[in-house]
PDB file of N, CA and C in Angstrom:
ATOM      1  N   UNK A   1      -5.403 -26.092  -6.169  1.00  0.00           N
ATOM      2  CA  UNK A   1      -4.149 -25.361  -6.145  1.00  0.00           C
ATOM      3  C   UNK A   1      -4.424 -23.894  -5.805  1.00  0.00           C
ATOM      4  N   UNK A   2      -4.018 -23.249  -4.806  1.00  0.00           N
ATOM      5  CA  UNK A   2      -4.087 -22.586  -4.614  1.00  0.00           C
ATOM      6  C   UNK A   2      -3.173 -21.181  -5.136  1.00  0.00           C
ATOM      7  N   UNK A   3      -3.698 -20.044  -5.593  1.00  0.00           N
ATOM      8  CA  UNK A   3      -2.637 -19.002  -6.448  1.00  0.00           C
ATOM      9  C   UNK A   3      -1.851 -18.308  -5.712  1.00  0.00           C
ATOM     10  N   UNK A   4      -0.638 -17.654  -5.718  1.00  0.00           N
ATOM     11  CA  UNK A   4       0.553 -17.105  -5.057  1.00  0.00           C
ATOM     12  C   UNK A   4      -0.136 -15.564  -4.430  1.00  0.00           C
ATOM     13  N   UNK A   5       0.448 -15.711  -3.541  1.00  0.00           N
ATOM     14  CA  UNK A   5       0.064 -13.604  -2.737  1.00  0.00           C
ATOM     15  C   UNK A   5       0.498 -12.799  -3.565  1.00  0.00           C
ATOM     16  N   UNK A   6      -0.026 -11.765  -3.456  1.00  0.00           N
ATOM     17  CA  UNK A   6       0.781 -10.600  -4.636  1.00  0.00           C
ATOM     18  C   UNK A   6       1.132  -9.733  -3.372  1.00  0.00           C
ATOM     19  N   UNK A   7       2.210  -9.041  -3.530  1.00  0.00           N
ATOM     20  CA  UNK A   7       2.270  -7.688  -2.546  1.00  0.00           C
ATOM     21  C   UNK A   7       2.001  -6.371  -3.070  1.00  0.00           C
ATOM     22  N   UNK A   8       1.014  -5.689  -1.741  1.00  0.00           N
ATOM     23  CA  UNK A   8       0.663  -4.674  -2.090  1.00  0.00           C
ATOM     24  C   UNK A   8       1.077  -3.375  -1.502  1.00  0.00           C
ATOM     25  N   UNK A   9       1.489  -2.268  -1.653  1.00  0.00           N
ATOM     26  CA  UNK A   9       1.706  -0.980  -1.351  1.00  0.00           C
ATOM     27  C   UNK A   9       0.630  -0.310  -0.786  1.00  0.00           C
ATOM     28  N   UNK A  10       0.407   0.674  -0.111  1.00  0.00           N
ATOM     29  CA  UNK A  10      -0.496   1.817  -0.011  1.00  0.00           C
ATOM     30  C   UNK A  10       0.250   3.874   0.592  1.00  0.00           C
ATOM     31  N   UNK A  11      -0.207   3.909   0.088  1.00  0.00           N
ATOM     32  CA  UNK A  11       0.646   6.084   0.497  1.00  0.00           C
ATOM     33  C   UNK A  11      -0.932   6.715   0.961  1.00  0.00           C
ATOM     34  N   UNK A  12      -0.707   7.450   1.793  1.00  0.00           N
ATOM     35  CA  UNK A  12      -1.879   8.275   2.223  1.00  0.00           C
ATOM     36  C   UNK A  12      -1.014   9.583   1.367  1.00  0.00           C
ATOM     37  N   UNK A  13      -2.898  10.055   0.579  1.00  0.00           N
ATOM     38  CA  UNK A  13      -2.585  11.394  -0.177  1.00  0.00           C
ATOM     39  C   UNK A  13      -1.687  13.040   0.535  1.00  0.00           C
ATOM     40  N   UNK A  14      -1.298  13.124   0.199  1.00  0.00           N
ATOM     41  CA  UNK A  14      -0.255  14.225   1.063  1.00  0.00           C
ATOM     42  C   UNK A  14       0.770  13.560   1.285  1.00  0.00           C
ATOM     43  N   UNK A  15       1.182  12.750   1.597  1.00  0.00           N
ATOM     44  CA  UNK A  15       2.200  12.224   2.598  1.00  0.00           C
ATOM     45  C   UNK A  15       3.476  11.761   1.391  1.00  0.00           C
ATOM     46  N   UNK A  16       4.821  11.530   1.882  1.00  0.00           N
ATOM     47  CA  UNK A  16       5.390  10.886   0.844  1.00  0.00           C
ATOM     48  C   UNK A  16       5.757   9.655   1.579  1.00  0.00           C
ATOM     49  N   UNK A  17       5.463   9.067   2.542  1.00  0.00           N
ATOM     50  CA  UNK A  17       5.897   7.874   3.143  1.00  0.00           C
ATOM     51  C   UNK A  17       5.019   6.702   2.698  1.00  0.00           C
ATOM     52  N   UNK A  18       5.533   5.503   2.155  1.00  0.00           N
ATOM     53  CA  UNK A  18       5.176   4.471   1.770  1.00  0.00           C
ATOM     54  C   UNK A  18       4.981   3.437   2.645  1.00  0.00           C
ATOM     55  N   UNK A  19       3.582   2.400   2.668  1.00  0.00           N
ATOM     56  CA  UNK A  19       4.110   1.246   3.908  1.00  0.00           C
ATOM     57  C   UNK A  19       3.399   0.081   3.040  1.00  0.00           C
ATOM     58  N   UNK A  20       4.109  -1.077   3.517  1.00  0.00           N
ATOM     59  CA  UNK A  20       3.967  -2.562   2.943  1.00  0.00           C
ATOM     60  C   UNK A  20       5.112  -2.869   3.307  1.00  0.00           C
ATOM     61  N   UNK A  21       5.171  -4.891   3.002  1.00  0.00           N
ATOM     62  CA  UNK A  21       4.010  -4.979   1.434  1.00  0.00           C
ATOM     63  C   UNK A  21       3.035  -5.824   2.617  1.00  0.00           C
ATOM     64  N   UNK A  22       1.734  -6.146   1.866  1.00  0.00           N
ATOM     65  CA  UNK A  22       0.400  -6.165   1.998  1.00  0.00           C
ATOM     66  C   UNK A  22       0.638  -8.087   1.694  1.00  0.00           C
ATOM     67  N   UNK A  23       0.648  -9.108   1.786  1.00  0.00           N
ATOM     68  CA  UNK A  23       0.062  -9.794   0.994  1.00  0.00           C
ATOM     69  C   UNK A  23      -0.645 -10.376   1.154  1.00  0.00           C
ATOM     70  N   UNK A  24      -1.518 -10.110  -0.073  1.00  0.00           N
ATOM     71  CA  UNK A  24      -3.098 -10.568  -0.434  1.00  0.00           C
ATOM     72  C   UNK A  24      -3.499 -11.241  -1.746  1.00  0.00           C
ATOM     73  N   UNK A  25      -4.438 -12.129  -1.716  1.00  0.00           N
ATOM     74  CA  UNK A  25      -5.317 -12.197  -3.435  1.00  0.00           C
ATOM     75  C   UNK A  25      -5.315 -11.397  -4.447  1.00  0.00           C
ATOM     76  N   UNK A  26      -5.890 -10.523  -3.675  1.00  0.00           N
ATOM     77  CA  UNK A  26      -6.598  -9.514  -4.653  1.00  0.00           C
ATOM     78  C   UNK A  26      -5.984  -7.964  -4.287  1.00  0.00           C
ATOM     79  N   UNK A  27      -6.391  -7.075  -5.070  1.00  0.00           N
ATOM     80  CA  UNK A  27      -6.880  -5.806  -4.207  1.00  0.00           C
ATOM     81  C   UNK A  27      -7.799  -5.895  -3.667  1.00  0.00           C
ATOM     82  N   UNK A  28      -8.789  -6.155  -3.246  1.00  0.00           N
ATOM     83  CA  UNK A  28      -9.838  -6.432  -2.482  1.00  0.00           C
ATOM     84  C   UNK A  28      -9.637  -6.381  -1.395  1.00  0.00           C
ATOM     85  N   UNK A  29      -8.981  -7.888  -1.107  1.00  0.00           N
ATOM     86  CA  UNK A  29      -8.631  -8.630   0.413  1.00  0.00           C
ATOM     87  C   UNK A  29      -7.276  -7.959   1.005  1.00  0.00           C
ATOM     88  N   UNK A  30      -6.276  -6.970   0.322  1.00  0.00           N
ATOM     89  CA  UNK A  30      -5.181  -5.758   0.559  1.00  0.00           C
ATOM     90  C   UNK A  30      -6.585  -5.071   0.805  1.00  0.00           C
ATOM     91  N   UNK A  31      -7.583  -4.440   0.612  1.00  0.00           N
ATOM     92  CA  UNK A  31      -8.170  -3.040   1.109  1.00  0.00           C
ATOM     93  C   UNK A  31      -9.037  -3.834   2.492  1.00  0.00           C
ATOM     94  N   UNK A  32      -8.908  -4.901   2.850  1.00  0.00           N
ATOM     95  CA  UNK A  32      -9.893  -5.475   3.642  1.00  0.00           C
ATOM     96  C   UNK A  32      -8.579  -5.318   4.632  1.00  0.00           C
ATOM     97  N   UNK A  33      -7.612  -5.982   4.378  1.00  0.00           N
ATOM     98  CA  UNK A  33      -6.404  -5.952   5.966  1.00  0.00           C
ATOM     99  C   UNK A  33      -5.635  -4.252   6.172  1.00  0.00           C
ATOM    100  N   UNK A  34      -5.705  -3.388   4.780  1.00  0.00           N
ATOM    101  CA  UNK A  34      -5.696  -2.340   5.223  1.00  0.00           C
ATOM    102  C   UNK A  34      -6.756  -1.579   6.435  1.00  0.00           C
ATOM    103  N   UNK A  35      -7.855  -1.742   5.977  1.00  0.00           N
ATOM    104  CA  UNK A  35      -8.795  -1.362   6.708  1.00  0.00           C
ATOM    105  C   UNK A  35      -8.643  -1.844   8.028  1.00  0.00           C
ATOM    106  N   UNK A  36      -8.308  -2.777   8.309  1.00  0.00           N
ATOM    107  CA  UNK A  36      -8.116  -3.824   9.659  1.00  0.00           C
ATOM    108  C   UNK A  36      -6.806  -3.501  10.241  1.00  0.00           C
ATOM    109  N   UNK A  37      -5.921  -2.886   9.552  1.00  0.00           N
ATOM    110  CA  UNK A  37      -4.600  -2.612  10.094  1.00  0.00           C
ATOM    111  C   UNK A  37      -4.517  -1.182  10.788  1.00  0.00           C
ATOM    112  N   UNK A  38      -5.216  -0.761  10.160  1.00  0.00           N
ATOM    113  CA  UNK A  38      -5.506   1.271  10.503  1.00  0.00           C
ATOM    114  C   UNK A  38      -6.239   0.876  11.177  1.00  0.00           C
ATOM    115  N   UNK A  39      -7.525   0.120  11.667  1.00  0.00           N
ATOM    116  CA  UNK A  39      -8.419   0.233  12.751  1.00  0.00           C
ATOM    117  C   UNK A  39      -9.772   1.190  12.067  1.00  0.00           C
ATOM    118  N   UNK A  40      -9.916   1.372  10.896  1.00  0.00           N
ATOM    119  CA  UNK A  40     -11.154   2.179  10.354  1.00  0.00           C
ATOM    120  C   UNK A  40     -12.153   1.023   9.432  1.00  0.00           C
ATOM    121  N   UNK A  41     -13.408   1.406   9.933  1.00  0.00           N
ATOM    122  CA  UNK A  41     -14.626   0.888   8.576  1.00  0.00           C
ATOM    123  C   UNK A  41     -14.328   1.100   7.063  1.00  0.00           C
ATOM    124  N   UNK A  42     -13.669   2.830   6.327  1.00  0.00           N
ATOM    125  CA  UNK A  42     -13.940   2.938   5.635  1.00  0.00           C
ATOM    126  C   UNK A  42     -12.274   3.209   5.308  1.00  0.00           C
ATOM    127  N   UNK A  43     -11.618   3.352   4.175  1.00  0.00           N
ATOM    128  CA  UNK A  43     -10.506   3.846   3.637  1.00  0.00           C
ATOM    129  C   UNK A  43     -10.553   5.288   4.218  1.00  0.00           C
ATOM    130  N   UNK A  44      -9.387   6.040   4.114  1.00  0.00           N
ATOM    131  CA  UNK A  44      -9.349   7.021   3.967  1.00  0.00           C
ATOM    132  C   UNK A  44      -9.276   7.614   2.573  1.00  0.00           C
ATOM    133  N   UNK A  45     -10.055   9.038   2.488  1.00  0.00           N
ATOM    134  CA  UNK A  45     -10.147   9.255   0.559  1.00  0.00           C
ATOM    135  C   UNK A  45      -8.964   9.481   0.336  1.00  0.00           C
ATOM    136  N   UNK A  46      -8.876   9.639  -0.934  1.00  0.00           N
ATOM    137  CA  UNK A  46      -6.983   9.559  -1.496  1.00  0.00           C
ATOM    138  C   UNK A  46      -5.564   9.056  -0.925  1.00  0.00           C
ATOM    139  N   UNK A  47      -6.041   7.413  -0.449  1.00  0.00           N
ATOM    140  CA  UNK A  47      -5.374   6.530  -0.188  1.00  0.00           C
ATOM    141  C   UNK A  47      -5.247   5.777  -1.264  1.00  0.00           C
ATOM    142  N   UNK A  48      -3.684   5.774  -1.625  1.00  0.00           N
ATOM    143  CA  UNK A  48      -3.176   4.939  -3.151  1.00  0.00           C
ATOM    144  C   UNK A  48      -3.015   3.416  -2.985  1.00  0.00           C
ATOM    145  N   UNK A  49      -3.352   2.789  -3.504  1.00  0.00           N
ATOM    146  CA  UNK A  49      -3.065   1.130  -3.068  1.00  0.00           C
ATOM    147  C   UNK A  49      -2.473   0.855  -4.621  1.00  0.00           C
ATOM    148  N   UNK A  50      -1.359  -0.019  -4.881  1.00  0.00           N
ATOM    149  CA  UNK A  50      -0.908  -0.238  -5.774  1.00  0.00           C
ATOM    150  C   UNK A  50       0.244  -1.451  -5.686  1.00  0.00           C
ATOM    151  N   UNK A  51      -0.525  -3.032  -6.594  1.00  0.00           N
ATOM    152  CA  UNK A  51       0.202  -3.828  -6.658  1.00  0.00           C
ATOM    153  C   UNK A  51       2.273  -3.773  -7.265  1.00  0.00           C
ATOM    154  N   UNK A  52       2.763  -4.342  -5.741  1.00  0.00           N
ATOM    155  CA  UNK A  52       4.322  -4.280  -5.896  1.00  0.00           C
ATOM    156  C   UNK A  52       4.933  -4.674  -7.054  1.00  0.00           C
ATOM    157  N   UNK A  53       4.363  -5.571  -7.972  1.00  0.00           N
ATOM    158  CA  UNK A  53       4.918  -5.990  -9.011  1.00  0.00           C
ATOM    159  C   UNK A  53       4.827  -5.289 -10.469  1.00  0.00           C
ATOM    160  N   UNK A  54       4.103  -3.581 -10.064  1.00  0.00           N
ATOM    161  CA  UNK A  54       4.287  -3.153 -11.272  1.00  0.00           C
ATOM    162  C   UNK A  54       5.166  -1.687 -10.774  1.00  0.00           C
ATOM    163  N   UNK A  55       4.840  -1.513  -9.302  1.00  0.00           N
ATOM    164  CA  UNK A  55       5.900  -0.326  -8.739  1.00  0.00           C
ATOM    165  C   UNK A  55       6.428  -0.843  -7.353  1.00  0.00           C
ATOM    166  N   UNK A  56       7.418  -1.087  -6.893  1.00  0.00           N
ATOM    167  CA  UNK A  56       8.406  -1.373  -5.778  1.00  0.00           C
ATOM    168  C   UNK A  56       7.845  -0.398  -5.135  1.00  0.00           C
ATOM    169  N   UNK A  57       8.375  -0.334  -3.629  1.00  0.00           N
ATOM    170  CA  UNK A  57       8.031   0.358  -2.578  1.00  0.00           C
ATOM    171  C   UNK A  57       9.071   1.411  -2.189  1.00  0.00           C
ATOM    172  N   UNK A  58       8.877   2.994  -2.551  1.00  0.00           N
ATOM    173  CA  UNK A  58      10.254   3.931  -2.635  1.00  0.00           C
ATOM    174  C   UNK A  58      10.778   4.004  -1.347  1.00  0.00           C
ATOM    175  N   UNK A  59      12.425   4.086  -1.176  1.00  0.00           N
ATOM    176  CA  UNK A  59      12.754   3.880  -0.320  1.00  0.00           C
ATOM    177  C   UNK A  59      13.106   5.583   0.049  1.00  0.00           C
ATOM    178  N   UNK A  60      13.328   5.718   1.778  1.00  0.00           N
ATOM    179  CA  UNK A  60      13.652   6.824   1.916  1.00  0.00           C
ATOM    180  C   UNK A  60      14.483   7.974   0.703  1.00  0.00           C
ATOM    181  N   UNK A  61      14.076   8.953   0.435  1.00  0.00           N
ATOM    182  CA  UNK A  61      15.215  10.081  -0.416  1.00  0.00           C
ATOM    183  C   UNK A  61      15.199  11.292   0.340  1.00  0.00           C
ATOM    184  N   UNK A  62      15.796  12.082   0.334  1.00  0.00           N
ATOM    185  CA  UNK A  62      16.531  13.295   0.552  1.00  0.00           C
ATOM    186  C   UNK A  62      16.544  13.786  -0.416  1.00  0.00           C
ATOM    187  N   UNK A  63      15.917  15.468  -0.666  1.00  0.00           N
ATOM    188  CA  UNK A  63      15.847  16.164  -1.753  1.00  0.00           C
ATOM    189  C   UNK A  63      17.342  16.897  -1.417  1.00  0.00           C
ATOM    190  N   UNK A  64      17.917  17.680  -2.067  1.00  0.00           N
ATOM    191  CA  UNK A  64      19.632  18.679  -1.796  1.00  0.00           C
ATOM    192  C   UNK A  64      19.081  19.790  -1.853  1.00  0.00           C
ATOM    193  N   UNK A  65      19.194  20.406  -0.459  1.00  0.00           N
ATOM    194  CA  UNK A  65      18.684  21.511  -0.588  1.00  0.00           C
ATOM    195  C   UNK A  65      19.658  22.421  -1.720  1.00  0.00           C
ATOM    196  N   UNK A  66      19.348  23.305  -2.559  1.00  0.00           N
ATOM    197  CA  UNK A  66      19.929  24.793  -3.097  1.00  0.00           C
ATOM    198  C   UNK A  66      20.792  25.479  -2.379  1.00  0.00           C
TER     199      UNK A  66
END
């Protein structure tokens, strides 16, 4: 029997734009098709990866300006 995909998130540090979902096993095999999706060997540093089922994926906001 095989176990269900989880979906995964990822945000590059600086940025506020979110992209997914990912689905994968693990985090692992999400940092393996990330890597494969960007076209890089290594992550980029302060790239957030974070399973969907404990935070949803934020949708566009608009701050009001003052």
């Amino acid at each position: 029997m095989r176990t269900p995909l989880h979906g995964f998130g990822y945000k590059f540090s600086g940025y506020f734009m979110e992209y997914g979902p990912i689905e994968a096993d693990n985090l692992d095999a999400a940092k393996t098709q990330i890597r494969h999706r960007l076209g890089v060997s290594r992550l980029p540093l302060g790239l957030q990866i974070w399973d969907l089922a404990e935070r949803p994926l934020a949708r566009w906001r608009v701050d009001v300006a003052s």
